[in-house]
Each structure stands twice: as C-alpha cells, then as structure tokens.
C-alpha atoms as a PDB file:
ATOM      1  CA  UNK A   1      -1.936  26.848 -23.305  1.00  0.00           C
ATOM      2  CA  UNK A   2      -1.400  24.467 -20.502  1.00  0.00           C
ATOM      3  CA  UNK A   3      -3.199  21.140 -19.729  1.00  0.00           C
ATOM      4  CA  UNK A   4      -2.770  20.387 -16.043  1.00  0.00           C
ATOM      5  CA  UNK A   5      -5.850  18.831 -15.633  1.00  0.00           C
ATOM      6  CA  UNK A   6      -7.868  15.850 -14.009  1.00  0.00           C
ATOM      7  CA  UNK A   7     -10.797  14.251 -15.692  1.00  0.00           C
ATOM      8  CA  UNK A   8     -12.807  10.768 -15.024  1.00  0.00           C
ATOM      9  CA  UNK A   9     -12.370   8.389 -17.766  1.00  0.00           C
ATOM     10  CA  UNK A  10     -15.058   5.215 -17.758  1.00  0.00           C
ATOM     11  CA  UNK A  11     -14.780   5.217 -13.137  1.00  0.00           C
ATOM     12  CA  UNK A  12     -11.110   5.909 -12.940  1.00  0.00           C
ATOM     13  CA  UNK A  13      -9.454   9.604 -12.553  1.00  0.00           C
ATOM     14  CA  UNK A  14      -6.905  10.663 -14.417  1.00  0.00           C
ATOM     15  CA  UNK A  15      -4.258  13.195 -13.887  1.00  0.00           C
ATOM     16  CA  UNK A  16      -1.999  14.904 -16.209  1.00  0.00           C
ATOM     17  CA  UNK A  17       0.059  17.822 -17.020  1.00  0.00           C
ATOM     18  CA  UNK A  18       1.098  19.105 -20.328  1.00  0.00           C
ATOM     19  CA  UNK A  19       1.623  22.570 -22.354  1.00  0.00           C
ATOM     20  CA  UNK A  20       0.577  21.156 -26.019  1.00  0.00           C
ATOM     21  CA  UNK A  21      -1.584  18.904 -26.912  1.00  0.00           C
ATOM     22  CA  UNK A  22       0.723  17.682 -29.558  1.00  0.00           C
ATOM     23  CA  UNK A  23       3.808  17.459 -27.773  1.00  0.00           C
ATOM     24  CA  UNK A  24       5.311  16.003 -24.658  1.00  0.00           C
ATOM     25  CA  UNK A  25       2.692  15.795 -21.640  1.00  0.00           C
ATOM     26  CA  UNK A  26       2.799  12.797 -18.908  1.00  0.00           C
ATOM     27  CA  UNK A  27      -0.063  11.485 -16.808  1.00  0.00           C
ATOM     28  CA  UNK A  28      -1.338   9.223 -14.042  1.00  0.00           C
ATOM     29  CA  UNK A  29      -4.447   6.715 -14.070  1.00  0.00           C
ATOM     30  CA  UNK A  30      -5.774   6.100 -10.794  1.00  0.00           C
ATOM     31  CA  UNK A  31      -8.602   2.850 -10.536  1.00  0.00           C
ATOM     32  CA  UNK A  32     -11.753   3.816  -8.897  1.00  0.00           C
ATOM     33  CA  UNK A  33     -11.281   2.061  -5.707  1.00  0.00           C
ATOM     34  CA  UNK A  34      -8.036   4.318  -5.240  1.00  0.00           C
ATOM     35  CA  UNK A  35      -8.862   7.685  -6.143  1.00  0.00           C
ATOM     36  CA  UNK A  36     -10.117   8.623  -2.970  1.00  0.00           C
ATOM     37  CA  UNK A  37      -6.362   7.587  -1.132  1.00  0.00           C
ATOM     38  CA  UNK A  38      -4.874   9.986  -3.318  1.00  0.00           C
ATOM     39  CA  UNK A  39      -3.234  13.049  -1.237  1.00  0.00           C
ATOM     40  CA  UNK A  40      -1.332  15.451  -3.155  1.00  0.00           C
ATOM     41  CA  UNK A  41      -0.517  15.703  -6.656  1.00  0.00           C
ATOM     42  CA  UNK A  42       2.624  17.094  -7.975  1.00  0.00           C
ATOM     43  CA  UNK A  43       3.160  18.609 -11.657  1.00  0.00           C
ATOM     44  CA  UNK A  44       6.886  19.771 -11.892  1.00  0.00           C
ATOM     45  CA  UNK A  45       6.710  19.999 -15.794  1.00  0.00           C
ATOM     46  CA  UNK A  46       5.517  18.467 -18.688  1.00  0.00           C
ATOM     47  CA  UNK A  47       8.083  15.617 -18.669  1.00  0.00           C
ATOM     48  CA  UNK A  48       7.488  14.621 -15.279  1.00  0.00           C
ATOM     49  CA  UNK A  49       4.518  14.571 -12.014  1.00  0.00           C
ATOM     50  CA  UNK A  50       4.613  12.659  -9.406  1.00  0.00           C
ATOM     51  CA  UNK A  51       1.267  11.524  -6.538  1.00  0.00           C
ATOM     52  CA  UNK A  52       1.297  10.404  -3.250  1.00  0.00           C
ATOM     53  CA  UNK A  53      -1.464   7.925  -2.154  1.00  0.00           C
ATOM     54  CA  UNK A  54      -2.163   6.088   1.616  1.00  0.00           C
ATOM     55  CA  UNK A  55      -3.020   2.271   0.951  1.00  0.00           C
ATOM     56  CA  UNK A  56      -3.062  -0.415   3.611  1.00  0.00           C
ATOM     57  CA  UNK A  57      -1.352   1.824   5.991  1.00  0.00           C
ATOM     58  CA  UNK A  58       1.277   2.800   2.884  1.00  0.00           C
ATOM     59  CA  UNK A  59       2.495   5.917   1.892  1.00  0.00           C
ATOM     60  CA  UNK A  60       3.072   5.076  -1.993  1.00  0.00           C
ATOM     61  CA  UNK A  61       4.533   7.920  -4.099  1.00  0.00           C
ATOM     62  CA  UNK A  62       4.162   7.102  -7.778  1.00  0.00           C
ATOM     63  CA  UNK A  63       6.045   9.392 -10.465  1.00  0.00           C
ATOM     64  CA  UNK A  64       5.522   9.396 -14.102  1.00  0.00           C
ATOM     65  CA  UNK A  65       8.659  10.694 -16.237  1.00  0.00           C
ATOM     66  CA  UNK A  66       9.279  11.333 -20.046  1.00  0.00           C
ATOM     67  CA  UNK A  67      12.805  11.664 -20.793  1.00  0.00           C
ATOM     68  CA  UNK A  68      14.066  13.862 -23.842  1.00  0.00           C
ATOM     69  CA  UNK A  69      14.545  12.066 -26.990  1.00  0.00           C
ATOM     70  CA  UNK A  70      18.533  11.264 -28.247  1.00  0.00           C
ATOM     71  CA  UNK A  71      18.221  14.217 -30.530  1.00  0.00           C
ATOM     72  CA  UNK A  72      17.280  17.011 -28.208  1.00  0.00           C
ATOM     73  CA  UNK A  73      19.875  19.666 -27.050  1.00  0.00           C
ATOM     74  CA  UNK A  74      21.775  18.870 -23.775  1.00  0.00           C
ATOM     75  CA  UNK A  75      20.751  21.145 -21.782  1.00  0.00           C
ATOM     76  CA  UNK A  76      17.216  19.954 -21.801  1.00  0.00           C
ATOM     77  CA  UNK A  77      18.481  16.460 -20.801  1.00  0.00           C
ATOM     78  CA  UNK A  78      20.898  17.721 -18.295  1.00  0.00           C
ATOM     79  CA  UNK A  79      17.277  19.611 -16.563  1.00  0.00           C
ATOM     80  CA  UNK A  80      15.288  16.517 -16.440  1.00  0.00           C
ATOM     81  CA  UNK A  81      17.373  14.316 -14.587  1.00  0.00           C
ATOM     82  CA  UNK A  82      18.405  17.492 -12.199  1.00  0.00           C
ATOM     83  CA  UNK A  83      14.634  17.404 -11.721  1.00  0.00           C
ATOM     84  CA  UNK A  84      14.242  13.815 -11.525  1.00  0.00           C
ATOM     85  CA  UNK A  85      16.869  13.572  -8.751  1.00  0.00           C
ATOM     86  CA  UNK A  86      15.286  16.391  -6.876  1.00  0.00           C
ATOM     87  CA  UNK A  87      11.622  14.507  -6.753  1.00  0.00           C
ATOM     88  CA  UNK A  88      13.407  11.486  -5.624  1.00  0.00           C
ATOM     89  CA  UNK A  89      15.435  13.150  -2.881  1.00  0.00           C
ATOM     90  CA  UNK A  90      12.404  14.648  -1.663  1.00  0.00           C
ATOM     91  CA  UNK A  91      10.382  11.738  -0.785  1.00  0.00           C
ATOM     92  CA  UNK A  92      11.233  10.168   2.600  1.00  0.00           C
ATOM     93  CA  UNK A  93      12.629   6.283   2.804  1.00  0.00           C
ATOM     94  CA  UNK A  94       9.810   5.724   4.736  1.00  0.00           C
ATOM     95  CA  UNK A  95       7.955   6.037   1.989  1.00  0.00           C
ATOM     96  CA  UNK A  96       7.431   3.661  -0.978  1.00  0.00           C
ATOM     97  CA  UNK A  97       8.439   4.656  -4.193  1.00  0.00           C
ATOM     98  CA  UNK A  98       7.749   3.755  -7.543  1.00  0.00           C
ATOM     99  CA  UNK A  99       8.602   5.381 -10.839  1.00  0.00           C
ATOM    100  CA  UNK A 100       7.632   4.483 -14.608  1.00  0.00           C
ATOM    101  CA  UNK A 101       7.761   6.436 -17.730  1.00  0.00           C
ATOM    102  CA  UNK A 102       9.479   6.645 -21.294  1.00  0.00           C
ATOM    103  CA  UNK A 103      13.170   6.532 -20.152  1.00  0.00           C
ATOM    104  CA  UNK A 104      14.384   7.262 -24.376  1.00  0.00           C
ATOM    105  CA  UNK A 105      17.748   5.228 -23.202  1.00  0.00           C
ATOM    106  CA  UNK A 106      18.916   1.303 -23.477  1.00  0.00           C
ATOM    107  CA  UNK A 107      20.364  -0.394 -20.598  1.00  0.00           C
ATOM    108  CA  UNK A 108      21.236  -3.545 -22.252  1.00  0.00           C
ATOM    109  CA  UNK A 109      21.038  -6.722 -21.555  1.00  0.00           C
ATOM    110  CA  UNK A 110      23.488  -7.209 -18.999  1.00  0.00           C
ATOM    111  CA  UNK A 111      24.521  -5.645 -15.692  1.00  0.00           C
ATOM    112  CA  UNK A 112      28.061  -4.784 -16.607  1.00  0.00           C
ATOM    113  CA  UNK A 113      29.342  -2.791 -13.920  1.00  0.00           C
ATOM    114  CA  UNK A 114      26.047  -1.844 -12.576  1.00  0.00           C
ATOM    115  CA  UNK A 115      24.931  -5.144 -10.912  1.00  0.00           C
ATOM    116  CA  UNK A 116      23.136  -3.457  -7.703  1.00  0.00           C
ATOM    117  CA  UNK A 117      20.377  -2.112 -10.257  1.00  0.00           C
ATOM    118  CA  UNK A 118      20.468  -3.884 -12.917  1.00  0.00           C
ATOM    119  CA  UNK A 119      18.309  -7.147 -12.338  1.00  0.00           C
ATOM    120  CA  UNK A 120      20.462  -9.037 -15.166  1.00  0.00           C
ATOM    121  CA  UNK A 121      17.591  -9.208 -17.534  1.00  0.00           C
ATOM    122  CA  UNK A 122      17.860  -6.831 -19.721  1.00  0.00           C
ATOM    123  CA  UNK A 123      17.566  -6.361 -23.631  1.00  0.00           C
ATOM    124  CA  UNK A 124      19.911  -4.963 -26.433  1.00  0.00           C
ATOM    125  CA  UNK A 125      23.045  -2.594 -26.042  1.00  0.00           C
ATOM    126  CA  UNK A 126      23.159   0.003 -23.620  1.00  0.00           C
ATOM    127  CA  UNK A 127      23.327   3.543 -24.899  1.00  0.00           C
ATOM    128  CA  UNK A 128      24.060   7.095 -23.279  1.00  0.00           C
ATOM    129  CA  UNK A 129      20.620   7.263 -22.259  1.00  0.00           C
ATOM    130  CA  UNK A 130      20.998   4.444 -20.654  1.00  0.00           C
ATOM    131  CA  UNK A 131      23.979   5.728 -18.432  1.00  0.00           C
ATOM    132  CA  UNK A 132      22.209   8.588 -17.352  1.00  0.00           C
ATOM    133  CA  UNK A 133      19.567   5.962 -16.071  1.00  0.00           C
ATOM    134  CA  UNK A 134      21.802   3.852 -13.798  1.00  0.00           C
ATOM    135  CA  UNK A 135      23.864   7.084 -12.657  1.00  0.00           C
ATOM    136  CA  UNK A 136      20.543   8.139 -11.455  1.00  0.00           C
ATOM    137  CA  UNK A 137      19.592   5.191 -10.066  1.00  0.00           C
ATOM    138  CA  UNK A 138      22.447   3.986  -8.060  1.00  0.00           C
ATOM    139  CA  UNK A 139      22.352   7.564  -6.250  1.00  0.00           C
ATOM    140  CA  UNK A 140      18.964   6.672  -4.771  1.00  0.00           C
ATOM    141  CA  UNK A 141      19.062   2.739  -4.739  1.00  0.00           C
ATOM    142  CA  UNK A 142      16.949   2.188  -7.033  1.00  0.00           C
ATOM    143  CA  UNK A 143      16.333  -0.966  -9.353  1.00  0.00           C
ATOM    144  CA  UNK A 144      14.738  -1.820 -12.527  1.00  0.00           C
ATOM    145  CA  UNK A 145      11.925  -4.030 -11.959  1.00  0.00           C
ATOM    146  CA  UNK A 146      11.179  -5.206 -15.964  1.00  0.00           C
ATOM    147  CA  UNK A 147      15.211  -6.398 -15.628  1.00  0.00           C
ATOM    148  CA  UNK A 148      14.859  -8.596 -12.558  1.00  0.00           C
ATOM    149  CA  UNK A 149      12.615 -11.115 -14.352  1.00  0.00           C
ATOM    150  CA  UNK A 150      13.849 -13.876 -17.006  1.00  0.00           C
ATOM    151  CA  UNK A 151      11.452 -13.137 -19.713  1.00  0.00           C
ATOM    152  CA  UNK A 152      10.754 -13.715 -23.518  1.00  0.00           C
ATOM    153  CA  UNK A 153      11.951 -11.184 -25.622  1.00  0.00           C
ATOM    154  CA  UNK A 154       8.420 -10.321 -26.935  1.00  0.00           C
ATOM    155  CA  UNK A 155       7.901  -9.931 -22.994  1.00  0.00           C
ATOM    156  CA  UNK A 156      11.157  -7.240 -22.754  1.00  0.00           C
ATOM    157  CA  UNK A 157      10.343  -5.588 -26.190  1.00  0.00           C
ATOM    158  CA  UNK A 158       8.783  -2.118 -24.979  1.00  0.00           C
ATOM    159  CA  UNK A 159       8.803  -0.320 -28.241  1.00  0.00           C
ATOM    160  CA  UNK A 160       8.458  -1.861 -31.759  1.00  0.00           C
ATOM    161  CA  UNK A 161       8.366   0.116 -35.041  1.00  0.00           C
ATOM    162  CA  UNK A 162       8.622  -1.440 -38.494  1.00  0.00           C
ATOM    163  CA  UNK A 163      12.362  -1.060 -38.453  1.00  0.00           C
ATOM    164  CA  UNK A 164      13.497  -1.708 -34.666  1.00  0.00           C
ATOM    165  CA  UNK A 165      12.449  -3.289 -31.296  1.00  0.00           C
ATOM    166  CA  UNK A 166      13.750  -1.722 -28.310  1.00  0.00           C
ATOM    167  CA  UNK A 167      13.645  -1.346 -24.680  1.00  0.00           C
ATOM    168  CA  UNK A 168      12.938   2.313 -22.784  1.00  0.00           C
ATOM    169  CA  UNK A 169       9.894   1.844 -20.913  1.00  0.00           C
ATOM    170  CA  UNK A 170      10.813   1.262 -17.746  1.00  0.00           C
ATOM    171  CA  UNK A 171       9.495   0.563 -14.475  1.00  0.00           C
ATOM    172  CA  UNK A 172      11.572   1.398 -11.315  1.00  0.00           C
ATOM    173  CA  UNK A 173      11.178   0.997  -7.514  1.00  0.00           C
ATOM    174  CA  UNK A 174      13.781   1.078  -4.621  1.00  0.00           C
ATOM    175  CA  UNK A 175      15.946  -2.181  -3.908  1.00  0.00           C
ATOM    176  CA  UNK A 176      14.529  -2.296  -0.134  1.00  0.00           C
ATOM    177  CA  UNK A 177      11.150  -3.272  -1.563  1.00  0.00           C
ATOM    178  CA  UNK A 178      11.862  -5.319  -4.224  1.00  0.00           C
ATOM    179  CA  UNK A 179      10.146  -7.705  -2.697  1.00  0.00           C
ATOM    180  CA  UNK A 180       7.155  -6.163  -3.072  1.00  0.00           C
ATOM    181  CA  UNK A 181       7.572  -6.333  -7.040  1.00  0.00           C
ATOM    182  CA  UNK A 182       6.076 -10.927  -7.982  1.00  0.00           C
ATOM    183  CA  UNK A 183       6.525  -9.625 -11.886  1.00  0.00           C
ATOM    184  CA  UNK A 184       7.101  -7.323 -14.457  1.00  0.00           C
ATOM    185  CA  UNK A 185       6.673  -7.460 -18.003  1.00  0.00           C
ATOM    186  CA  UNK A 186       5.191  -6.545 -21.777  1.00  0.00           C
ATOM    187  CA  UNK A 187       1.852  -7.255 -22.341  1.00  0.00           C
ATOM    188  CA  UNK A 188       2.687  -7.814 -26.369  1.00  0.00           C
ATOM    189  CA  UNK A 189      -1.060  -7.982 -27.347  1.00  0.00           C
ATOM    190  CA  UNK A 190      -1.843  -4.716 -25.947  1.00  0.00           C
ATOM    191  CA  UNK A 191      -0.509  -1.329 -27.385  1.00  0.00           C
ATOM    192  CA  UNK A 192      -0.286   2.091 -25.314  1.00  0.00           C
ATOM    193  CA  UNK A 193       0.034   3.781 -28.814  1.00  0.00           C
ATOM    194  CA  UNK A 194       0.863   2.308 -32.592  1.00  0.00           C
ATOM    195  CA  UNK A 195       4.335   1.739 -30.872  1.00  0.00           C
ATOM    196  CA  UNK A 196       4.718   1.619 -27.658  1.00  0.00           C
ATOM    197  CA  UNK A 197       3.682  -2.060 -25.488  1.00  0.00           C
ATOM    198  CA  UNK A 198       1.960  -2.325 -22.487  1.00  0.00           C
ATOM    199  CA  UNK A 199       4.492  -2.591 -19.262  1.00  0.00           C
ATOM    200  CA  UNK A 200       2.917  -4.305 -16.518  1.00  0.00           C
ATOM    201  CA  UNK A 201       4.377  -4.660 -12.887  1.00  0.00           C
ATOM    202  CA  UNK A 202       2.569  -6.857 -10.405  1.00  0.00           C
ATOM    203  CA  UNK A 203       2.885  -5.816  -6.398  1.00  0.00           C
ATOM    204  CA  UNK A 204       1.159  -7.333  -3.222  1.00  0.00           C
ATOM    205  CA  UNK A 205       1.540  -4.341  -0.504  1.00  0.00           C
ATOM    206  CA  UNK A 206      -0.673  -6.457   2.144  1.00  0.00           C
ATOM    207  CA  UNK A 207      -2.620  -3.895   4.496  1.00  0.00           C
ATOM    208  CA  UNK A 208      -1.382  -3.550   8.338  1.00  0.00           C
ATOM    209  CA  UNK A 209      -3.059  -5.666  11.085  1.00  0.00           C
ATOM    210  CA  UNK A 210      -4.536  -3.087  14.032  1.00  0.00           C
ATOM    211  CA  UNK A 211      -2.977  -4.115  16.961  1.00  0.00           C
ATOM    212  CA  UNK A 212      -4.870  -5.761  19.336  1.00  0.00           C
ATOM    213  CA  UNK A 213      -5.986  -4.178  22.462  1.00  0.00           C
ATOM    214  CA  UNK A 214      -4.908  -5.842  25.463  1.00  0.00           C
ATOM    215  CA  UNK A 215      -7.146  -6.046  27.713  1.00  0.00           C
ATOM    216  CA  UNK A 216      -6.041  -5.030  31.436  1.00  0.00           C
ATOM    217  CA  UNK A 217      -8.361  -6.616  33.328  1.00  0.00           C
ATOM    218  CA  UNK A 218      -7.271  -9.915  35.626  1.00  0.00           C
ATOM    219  CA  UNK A 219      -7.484 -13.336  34.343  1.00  0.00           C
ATOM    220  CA  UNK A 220     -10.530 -14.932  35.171  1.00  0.00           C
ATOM    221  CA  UNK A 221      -9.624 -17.867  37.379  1.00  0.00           C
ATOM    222  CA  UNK A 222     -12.311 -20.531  37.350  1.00  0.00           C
ATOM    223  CA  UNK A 223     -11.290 -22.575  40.083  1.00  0.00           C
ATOM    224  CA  UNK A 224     -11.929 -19.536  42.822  1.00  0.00           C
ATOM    225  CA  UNK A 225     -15.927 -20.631  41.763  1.00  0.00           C
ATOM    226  CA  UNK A 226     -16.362 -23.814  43.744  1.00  0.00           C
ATOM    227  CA  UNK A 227     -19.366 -25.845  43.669  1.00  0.00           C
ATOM    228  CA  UNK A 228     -20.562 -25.365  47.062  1.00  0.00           C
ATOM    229  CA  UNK A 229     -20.067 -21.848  46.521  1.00  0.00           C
ATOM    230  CA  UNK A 230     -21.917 -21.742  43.276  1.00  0.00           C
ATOM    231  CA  UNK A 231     -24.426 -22.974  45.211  1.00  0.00           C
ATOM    232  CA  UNK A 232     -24.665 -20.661  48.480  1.00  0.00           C
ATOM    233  CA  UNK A 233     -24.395 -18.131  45.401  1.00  0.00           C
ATOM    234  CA  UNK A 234     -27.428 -19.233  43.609  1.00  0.00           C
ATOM    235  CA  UNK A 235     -29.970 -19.528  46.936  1.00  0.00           C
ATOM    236  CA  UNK A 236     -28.855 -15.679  47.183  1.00  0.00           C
ATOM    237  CA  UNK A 237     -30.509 -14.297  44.255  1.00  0.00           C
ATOM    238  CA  UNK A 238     -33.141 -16.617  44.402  1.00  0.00           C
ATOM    239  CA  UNK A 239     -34.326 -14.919  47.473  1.00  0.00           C
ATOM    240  CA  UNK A 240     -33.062 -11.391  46.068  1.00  0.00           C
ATOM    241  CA  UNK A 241     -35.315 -12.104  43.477  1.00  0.00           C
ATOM    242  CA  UNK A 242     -33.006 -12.384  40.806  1.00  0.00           C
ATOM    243  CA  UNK A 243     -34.900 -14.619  38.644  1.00  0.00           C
ATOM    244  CA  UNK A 244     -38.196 -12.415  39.231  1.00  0.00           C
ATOM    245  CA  UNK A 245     -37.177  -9.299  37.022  1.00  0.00           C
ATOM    246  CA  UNK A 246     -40.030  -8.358  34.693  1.00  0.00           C
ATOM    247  CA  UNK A 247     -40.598  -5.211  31.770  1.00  0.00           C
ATOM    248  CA  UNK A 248     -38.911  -4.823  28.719  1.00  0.00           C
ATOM    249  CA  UNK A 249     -35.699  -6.788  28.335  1.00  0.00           C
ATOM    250  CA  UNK A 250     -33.132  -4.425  29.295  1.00  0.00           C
ATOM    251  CA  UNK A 251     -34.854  -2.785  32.517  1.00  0.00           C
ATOM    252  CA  UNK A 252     -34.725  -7.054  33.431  1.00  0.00           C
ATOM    253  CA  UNK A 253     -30.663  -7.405  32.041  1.00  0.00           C
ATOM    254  CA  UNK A 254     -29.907  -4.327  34.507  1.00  0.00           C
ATOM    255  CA  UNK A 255     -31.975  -5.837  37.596  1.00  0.00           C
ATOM    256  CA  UNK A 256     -30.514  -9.538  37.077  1.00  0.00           C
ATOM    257  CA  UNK A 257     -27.044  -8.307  36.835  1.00  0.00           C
ATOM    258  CA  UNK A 258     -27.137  -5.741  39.824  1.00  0.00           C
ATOM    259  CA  UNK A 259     -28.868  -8.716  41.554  1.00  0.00           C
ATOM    260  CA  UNK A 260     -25.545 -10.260  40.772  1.00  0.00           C
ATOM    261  CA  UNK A 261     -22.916  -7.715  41.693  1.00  0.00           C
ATOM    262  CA  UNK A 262     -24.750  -7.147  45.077  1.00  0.00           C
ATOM    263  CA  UNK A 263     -24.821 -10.595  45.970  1.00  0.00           C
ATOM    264  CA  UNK A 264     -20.706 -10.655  45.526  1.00  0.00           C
ATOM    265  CA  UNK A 265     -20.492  -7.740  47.529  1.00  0.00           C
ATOM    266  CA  UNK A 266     -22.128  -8.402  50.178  1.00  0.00           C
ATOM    267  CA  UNK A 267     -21.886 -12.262  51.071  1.00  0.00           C
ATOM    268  CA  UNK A 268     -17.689 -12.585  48.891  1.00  0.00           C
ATOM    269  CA  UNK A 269     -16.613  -9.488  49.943  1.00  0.00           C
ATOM    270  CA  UNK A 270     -14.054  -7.787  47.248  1.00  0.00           C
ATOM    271  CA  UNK A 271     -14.570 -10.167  44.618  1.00  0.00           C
ATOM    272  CA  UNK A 272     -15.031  -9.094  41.218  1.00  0.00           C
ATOM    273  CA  UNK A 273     -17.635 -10.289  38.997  1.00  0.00           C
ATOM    274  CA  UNK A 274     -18.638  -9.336  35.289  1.00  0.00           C
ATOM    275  CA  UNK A 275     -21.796 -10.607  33.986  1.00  0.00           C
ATOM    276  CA  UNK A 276     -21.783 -10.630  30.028  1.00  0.00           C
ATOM    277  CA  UNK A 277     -24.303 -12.295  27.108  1.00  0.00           C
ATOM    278  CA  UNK A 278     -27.474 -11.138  25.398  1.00  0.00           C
ATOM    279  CA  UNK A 279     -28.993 -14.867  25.803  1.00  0.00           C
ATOM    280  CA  UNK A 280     -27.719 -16.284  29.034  1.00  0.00           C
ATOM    281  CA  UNK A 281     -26.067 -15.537  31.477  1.00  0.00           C
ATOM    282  CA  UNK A 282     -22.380 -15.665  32.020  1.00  0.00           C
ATOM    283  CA  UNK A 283     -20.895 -15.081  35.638  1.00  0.00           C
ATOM    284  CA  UNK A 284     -17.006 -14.595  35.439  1.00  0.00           C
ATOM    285  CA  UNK A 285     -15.516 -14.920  38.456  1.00  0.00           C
ATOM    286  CA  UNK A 286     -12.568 -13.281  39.273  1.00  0.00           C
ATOM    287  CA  UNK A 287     -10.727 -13.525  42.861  1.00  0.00           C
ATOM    288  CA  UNK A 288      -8.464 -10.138  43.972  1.00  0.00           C
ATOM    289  CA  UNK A 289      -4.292 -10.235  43.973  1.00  0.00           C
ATOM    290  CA  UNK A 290      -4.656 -13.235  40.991  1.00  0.00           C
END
C-alpha cells in the first residue's frame, strides 16, 4: 500500500511519498515558519518529489531524489534520471532550484573534464554513478554545492559503514545562484540513519524591498512662504476664527484646516496648501508651475 502522506512532526510538516514502508520512499521537512509558503507538492514516484514554496518574493522549488543502488537492473536507473531530467526541465529559470537526495554514485575528488559543475572539492574516485550525475547536471547547469567548499574529509564523508567512507549525498543547485549557497558540508556528529551523515547547505535568499511609491505631488518650495506673507496669512484666520474651533478633536482638526485652505483661496489665489500633523500644525506651501 502506498504512503503519500503529510504529517506534523514536533511544529514542522513533513511530506513524503513511498509504496513500502521497508523499502525506498523519499520525503521533505518543511520548518514551521515555512509551511504555510508551500504551494504545490509533487510525488512522481517513490525515488523522487519535488515542492514549490514563495519566500521573500522567491519561487524556490526543492526536489528530493533517491537514486537506484549499483546493483539494481538498468532499466530502473535508466527511468530515474529520464524522470529526474523531466522535473528539472519543467521548472522555469526564473525559478530557484535546489535538489538533494541519495545520489548512490562517486564523483571524485577532482573535476576532470567536468570543471563547470564540479566545484573541485570533491572526495574519492568517481564511479558510473557518478557519470550519470554530471551528464545530468551539465544539461541543466547545475553544480554541486558540498564540492565547491575546501573541507575536512570528516566534513565530505557522507556515508560511513564499518568497512568504507564514501561520498553520495549530495546537494545541488543551479550555477546562476551559486551565490546564494555561503557553505555546505557534513555535520559528522549528527547521523540521518546508523550510516548516513548529516549534509548541511547554508543560503541567504534576502527578501525583496517594495518599491517605493513616488509621490506625484509638487515639491514644496519654502521660499514662496515669505515672512510678511506668513504674516498677512496669520491675521486671516485669526479673524476667520481659526484658532476658535471647539468639540471633540477632530470636528476642531476639520474646522482649523478648512480655515486654512479658504484663507489660500481666497486672499493667494491658486496656491496649494496641505495641512498635515496630529499635534501641530504644519502648513506646506506649495506655489503653481514649480
């Protein structure tokens, strides 16, 4: 029976897809603060699903892959990176993309021929599965981030049994945003299972600014406000009664300002004027045609 599920587990959501609880099955863990930016969720199989979340303004599209083993026929291989490339394809460049899972392949520890994704830090000898990783790669433009980082080789080490230490956990992301990517490596203290390490990529995706809206109106131009005219302005709402407003405060804010606009209008002619503040008043003057 299938297990395409989602479940919360201690404030974060997880989602996975599987047909056995005893074989194969991948999954996503999504922190609390995010779970609400998730949008869709794809499961294509049990080797691979893929979600697409909005952060900062971001479209990120994380996929989470478990390639066959070196002992399983070809044919099964041959379908998972068909389906791999298809996911890939489908997500627009616009898009950010990031991909980690049990690859089952060694790229070694040098480029060799595959230098634009291949960060030059890599471990061990590179295998078939390996091949198959960079073929797919390079068709998208994709890099490795754990190779782009000098590291320790406890910090490269992704799986460690009693009789080897290898590297097939890997954590990939396009070359345009490498950027994005200030480290990747093993956490060696911390184990996903009695084998596999803990791969850890740091990004910083900083959120958009809003634009700011620009305001249409004309410059206020200080100098149009002489002091004379300040002056005449001020005897004017005296005797309008400006000052003599009473009731709660914002039946005396409307009299005291229309106090103001009428005395512009009628003794300044076309002049604008805005009158702004909660404690004082403000009187921005603004002259026509400047």
């Amino acid at each position: 029976m299938g297990r395409t599920k989602a479940k919360d587990v201690d404030g974060y959501k997880l989602w996975f897809s599987g047909k056995s609880r005893y074989r194969n099955g991948v999954g996503i863990l999504v922190d609390s603060e995010l779970r609400d930016q998730v949008v869709e969720v794809r499961r294509i199989n049990d080797r691979m699903m893929a979600i697409k979340l909005v952060v900062g303004g971001f479209t990120l599209n994380i996929i989470s892959a478990y390639a066959p083993q070196v002992g399983l026929d070809e044919e099964v291989k041959r379908r998972f990176w068909e389906d791999l490339d298809e996911v890939v394809a489908s997500i627009p460049p616009t898009e950010k993309l990031f991909i980690g899972g049990d690859f089952n392949g060694h790229i070694g520890s040098v480029s060799r021929g595959y230098d634009e994704v291949h960060g030059g830090f890599g471990f061990g000898d590179r295998n078939g599965g390996g091949v198959s990783l960079w073929i797919s790669q390079k068709a998208f433009g994709l890099v490795v981030a754990n190779s782009c980082f000098p590291k320790k080789e406890e910090h490269l080490v992704t799986f460690r049994s009693s009789v080897a230490a290898t590297q097939i956990d890997f954590l990939l992301l396009r070359k345009d945003d490498k950027g994005l990517c200030k480290d990747c490596k093993v956490i060696p203290s911390e184990n996903l299972t009695t084998q596999h390490k803990l791969l850890v990529m740091d990004l910083e995706i900083r959120r958009k600014k809003k634009k700011k809206v620009v305001d249409d109106r004309a410059r206020i131009k200080w100098g149009s406000l002489t002091p004379s005219s300040a002056l005449e302005m001020g005897e004017k709402l005296m005797a309008m009664g400006a000052w003599d407003s009473k009731g709660d405060a914002s039946s005396m804010w409307d009299r005291t300002a229309g106090c103001v606009r009428e005395a512009v209008e009628r003794y300044w002619g076309s002049h604008e004027v805005a009158v702004v503040g909660t404690r004082g008043l403000v009187v921005e003057w603004r002259s026509p045609g400047r």
